[in-house]
PDB file of N, CA and C in Angstrom:
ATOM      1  N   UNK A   1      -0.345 -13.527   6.454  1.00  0.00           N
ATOM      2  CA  UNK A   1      -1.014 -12.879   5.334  1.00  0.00           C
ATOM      3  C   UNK A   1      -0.317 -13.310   4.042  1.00  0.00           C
ATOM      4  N   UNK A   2      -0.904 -13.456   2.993  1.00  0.00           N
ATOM      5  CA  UNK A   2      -0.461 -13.831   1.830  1.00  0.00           C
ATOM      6  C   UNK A   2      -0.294 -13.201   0.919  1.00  0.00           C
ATOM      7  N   UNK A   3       0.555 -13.530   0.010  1.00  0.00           N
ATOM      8  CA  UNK A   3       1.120 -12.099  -0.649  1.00  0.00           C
ATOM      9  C   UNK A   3       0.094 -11.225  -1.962  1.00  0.00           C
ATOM     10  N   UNK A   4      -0.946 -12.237  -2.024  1.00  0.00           N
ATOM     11  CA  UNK A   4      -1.942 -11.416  -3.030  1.00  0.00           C
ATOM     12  C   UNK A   4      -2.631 -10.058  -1.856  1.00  0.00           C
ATOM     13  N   UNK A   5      -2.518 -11.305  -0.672  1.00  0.00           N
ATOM     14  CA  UNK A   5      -3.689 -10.259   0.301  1.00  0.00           C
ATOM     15  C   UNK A   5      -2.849  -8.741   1.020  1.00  0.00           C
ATOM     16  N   UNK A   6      -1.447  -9.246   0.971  1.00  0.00           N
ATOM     17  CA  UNK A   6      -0.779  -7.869   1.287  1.00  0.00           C
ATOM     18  C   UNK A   6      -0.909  -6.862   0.170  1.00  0.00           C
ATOM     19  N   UNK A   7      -0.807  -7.657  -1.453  1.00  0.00           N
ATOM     20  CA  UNK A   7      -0.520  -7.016  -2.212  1.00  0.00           C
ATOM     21  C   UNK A   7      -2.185  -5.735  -2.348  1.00  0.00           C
ATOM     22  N   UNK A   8      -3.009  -6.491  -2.200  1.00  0.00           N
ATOM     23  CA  UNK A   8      -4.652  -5.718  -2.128  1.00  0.00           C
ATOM     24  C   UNK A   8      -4.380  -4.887  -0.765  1.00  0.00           C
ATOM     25  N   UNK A   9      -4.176  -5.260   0.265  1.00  0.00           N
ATOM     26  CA  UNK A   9      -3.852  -4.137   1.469  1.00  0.00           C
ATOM     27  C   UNK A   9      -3.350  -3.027   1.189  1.00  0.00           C
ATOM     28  N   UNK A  10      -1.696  -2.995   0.592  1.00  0.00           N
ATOM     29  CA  UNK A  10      -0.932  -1.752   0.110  1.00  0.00           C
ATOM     30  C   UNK A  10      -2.070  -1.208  -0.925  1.00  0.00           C
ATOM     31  N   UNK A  11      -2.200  -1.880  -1.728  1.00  0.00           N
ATOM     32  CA  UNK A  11      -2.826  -1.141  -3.304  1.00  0.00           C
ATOM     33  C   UNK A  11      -4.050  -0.664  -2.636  1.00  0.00           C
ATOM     34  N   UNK A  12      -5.273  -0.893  -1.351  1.00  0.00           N
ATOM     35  CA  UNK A  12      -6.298   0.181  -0.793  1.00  0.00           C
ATOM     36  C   UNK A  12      -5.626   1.055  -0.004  1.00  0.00           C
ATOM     37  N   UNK A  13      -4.993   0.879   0.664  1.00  0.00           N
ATOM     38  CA  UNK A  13      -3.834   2.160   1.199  1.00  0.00           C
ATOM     39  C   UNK A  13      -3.619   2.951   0.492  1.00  0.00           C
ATOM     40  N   UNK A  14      -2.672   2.896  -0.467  1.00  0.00           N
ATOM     41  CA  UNK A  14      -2.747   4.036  -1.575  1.00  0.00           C
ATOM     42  C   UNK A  14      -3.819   4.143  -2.308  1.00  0.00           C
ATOM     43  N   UNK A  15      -4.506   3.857  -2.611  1.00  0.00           N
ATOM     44  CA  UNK A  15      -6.353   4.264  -3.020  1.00  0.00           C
ATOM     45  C   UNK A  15      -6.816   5.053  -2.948  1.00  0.00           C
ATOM     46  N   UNK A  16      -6.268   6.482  -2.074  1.00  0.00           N
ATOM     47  CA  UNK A  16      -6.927   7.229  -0.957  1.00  0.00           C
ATOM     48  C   UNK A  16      -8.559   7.363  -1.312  1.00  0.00           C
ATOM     49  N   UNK A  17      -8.864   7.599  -2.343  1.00  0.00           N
ATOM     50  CA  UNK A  17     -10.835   7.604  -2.610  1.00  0.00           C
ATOM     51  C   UNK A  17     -11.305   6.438  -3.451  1.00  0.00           C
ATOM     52  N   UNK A  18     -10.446   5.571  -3.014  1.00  0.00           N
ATOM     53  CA  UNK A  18     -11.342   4.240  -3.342  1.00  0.00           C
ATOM     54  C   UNK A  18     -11.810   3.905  -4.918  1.00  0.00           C
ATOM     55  N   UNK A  19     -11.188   4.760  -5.604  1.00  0.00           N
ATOM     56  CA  UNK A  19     -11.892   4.392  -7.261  1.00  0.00           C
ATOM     57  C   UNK A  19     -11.422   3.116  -7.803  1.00  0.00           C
ATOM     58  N   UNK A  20     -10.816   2.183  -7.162  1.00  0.00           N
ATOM     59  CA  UNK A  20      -9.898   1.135  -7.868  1.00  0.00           C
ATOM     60  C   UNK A  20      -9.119   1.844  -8.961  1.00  0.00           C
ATOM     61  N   UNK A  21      -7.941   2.746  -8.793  1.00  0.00           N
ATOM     62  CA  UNK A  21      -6.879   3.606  -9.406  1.00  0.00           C
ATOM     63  C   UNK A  21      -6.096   4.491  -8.425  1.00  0.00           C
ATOM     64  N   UNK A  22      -4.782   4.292  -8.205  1.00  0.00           N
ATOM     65  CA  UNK A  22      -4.278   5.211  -7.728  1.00  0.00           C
ATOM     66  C   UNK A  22      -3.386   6.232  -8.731  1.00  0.00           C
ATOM     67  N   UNK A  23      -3.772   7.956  -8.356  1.00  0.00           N
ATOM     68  CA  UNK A  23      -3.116   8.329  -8.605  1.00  0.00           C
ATOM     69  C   UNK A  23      -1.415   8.983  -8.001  1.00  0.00           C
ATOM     70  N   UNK A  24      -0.803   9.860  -8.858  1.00  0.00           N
ATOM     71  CA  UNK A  24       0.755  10.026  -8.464  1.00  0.00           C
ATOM     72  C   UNK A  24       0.156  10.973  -6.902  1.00  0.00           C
ATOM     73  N   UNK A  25      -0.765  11.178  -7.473  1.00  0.00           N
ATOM     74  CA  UNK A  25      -1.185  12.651  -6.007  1.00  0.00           C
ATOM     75  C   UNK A  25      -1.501  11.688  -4.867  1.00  0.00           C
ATOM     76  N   UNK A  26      -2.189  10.874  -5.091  1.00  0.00           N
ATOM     77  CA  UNK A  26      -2.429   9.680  -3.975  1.00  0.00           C
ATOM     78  C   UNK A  26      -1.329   9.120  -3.313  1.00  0.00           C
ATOM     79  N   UNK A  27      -0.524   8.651  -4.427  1.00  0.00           N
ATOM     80  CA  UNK A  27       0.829   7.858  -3.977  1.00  0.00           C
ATOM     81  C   UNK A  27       1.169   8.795  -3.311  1.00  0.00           C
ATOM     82  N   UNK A  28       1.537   9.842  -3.312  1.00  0.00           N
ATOM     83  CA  UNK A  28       2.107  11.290  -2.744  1.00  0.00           C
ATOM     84  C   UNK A  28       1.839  11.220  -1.389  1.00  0.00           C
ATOM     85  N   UNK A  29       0.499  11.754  -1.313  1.00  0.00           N
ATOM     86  CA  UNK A  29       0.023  11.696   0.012  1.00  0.00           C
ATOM     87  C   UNK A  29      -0.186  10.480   0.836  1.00  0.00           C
ATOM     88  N   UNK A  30       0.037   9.132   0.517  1.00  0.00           N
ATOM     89  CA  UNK A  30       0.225   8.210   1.143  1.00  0.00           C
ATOM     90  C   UNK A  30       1.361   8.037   1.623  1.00  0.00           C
ATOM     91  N   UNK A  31       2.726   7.849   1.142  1.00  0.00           N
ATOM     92  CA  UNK A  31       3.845   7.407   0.831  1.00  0.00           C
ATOM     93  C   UNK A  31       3.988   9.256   2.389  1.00  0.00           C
ATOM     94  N   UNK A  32       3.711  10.566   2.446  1.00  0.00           N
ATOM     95  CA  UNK A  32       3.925  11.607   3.092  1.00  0.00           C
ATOM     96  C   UNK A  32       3.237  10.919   4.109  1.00  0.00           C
ATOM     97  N   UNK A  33       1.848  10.813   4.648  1.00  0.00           N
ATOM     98  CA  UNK A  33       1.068   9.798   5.422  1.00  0.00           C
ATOM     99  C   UNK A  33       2.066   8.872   6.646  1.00  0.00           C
ATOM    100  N   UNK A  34       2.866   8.115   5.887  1.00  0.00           N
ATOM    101  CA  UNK A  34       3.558   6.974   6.198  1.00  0.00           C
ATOM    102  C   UNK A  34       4.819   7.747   7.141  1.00  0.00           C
ATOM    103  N   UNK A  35       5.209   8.889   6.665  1.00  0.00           N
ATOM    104  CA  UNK A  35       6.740   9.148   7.018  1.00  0.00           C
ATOM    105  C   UNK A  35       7.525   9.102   6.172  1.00  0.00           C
ATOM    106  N   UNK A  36       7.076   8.313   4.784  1.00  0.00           N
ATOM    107  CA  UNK A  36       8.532   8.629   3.936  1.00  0.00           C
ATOM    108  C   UNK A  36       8.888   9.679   2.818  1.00  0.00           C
ATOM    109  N   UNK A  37       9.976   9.877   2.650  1.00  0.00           N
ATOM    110  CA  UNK A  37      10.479  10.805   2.144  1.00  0.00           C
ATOM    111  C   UNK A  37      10.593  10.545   0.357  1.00  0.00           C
ATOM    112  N   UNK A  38       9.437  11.066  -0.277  1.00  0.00           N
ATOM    113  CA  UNK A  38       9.878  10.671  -1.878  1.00  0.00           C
ATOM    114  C   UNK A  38       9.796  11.800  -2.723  1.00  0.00           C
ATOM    115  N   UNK A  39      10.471  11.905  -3.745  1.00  0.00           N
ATOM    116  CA  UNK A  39      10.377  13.466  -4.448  1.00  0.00           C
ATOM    117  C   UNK A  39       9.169  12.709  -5.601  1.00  0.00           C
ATOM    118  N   UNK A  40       8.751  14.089  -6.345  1.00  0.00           N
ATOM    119  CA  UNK A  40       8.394  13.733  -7.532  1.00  0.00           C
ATOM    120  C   UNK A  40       8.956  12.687  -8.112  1.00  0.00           C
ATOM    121  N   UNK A  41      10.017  13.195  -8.514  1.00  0.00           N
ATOM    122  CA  UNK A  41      10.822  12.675  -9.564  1.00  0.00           C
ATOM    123  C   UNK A  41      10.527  11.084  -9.492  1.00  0.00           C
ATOM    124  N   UNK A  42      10.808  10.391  -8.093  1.00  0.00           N
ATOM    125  CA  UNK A  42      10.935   9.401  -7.660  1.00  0.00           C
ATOM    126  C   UNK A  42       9.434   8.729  -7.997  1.00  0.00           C
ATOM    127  N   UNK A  43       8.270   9.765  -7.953  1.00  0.00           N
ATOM    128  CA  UNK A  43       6.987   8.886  -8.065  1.00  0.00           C
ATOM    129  C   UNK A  43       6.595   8.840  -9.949  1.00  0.00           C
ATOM    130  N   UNK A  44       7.245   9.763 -10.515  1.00  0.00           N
ATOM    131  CA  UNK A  44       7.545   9.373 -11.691  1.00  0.00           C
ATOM    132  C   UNK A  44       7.981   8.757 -12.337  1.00  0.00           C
ATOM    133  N   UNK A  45       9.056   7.963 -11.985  1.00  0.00           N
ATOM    134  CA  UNK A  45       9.357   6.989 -12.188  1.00  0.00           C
ATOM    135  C   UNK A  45       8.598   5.792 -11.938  1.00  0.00           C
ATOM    136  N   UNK A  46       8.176   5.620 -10.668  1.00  0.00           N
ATOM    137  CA  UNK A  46       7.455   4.481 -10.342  1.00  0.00           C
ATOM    138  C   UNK A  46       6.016   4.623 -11.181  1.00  0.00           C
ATOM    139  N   UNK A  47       5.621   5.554 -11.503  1.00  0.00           N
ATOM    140  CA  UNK A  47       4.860   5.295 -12.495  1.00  0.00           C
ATOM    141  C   UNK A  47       4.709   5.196 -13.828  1.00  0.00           C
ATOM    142  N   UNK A  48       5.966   5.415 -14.857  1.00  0.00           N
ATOM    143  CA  UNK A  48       6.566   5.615 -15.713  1.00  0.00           C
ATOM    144  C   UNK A  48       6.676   3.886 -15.869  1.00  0.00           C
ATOM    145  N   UNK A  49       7.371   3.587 -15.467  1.00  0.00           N
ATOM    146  CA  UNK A  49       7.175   1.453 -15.028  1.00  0.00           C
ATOM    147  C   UNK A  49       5.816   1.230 -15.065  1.00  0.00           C
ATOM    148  N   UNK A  50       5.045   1.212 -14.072  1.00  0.00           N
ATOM    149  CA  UNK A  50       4.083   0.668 -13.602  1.00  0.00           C
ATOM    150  C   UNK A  50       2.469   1.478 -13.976  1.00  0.00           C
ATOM    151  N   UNK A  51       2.338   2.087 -14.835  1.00  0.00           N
ATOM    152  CA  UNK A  51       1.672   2.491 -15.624  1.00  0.00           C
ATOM    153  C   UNK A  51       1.379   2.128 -17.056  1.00  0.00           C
ATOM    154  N   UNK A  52       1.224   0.794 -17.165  1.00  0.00           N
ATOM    155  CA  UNK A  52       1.552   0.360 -18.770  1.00  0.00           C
ATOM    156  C   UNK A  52       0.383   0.948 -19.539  1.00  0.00           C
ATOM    157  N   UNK A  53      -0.572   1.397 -19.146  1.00  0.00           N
ATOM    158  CA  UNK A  53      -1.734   1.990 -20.318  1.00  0.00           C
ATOM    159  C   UNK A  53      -1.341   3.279 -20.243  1.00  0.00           C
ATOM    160  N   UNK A  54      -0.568   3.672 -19.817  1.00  0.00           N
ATOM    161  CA  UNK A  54      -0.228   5.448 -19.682  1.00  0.00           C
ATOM    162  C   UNK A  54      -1.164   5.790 -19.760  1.00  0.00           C
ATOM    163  N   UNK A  55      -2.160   5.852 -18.886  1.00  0.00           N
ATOM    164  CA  UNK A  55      -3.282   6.645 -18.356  1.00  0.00           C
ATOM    165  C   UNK A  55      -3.438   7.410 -16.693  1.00  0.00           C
ATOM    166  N   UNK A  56      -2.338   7.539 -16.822  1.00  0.00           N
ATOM    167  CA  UNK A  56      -1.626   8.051 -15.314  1.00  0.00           C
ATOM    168  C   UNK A  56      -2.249   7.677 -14.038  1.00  0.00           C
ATOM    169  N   UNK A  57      -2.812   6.493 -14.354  1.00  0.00           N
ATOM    170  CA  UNK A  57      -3.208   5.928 -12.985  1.00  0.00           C
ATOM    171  C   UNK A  57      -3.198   4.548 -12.953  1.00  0.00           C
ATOM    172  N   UNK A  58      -2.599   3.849 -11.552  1.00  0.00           N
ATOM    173  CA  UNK A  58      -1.931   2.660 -11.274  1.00  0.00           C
ATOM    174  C   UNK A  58      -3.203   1.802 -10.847  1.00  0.00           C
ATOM    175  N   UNK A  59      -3.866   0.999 -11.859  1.00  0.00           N
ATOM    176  CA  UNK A  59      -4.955  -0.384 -11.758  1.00  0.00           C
ATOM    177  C   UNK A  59      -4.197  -1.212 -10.802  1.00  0.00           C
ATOM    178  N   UNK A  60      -5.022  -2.273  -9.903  1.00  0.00           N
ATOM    179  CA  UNK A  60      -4.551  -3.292  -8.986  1.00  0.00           C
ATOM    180  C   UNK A  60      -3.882  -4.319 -10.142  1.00  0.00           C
ATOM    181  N   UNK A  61      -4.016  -4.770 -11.236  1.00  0.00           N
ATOM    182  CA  UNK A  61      -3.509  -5.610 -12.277  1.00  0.00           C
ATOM    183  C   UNK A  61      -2.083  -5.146 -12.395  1.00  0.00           C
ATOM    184  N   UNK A  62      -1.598  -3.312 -12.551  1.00  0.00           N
ATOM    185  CA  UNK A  62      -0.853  -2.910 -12.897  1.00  0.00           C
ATOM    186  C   UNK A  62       0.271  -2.813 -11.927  1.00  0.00           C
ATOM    187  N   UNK A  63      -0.244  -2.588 -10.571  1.00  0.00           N
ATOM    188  CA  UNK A  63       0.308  -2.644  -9.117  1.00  0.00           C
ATOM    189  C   UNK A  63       0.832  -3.649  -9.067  1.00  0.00           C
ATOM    190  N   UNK A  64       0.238  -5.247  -9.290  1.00  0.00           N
ATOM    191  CA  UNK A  64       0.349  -6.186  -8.923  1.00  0.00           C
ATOM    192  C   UNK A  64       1.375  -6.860  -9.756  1.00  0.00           C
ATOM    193  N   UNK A  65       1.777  -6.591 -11.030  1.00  0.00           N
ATOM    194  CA  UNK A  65       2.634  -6.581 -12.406  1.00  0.00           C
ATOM    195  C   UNK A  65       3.993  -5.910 -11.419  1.00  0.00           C
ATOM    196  N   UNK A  66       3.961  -5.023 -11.216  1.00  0.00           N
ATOM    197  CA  UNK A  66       4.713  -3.979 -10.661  1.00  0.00           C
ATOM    198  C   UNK A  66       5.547  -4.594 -10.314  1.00  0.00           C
ATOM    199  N   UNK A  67       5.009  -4.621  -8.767  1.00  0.00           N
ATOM    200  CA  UNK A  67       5.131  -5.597  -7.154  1.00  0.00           C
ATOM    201  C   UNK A  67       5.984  -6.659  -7.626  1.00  0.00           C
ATOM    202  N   UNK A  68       5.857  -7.604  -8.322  1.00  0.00           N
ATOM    203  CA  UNK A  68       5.979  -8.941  -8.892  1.00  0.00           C
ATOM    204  C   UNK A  68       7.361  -8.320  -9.680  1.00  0.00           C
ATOM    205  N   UNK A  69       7.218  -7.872 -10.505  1.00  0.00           N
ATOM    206  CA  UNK A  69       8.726  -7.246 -11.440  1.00  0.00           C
ATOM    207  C   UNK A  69       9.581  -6.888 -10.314  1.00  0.00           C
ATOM    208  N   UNK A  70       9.340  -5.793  -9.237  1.00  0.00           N
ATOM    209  CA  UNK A  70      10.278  -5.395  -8.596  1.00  0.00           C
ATOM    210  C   UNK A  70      10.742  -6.522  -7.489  1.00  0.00           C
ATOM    211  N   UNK A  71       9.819  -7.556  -7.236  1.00  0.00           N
ATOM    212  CA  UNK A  71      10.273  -8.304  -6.561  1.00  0.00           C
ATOM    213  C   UNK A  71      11.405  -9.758  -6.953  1.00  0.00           C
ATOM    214  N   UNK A  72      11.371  -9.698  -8.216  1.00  0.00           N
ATOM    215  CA  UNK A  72      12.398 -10.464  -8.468  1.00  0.00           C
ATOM    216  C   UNK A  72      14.184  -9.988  -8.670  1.00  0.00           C
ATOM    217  N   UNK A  73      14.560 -10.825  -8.388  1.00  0.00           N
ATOM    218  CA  UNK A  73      16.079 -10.682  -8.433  1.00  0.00           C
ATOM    219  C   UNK A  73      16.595 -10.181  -9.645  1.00  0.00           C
TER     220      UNK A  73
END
């Protein structure tokens, strides 16, 4: 799989209703979904970054910006 196509996999995963936007409540219940353990605080942040229109919800453009930032060294 290639990393745009993982990157579209995760970003409909957290989607939960499909609007092309995830919100922090989504991330929430996905990220709980999965098994892992994240506080608020923690998804505030990640959206605090990765929210550049501060419109409190994470676009696949914005995800994908994200992804890409956090993935470099």
């Amino acid at each position: 799989m290639s990393t745009n196509e993982e990157l579209v996999q995760t970003f409909t995963e957290l989607d939960m209703n499909d609007d092309g936007q995830i919100t922090m409540k989504e991330f929430l219940s996905a990220m709980s979904a999965r098994g892992e353990k994240i506080t608020e605080a923690e998804v505030e942040s990640i959206f605090q970054d990765a929210d550049t229109d501060k419109d409190g919800r994470i676009s696949l453009p914005e995800f994908t910006e994200a992804w890409r930032r956090a993935d470099r060294p």
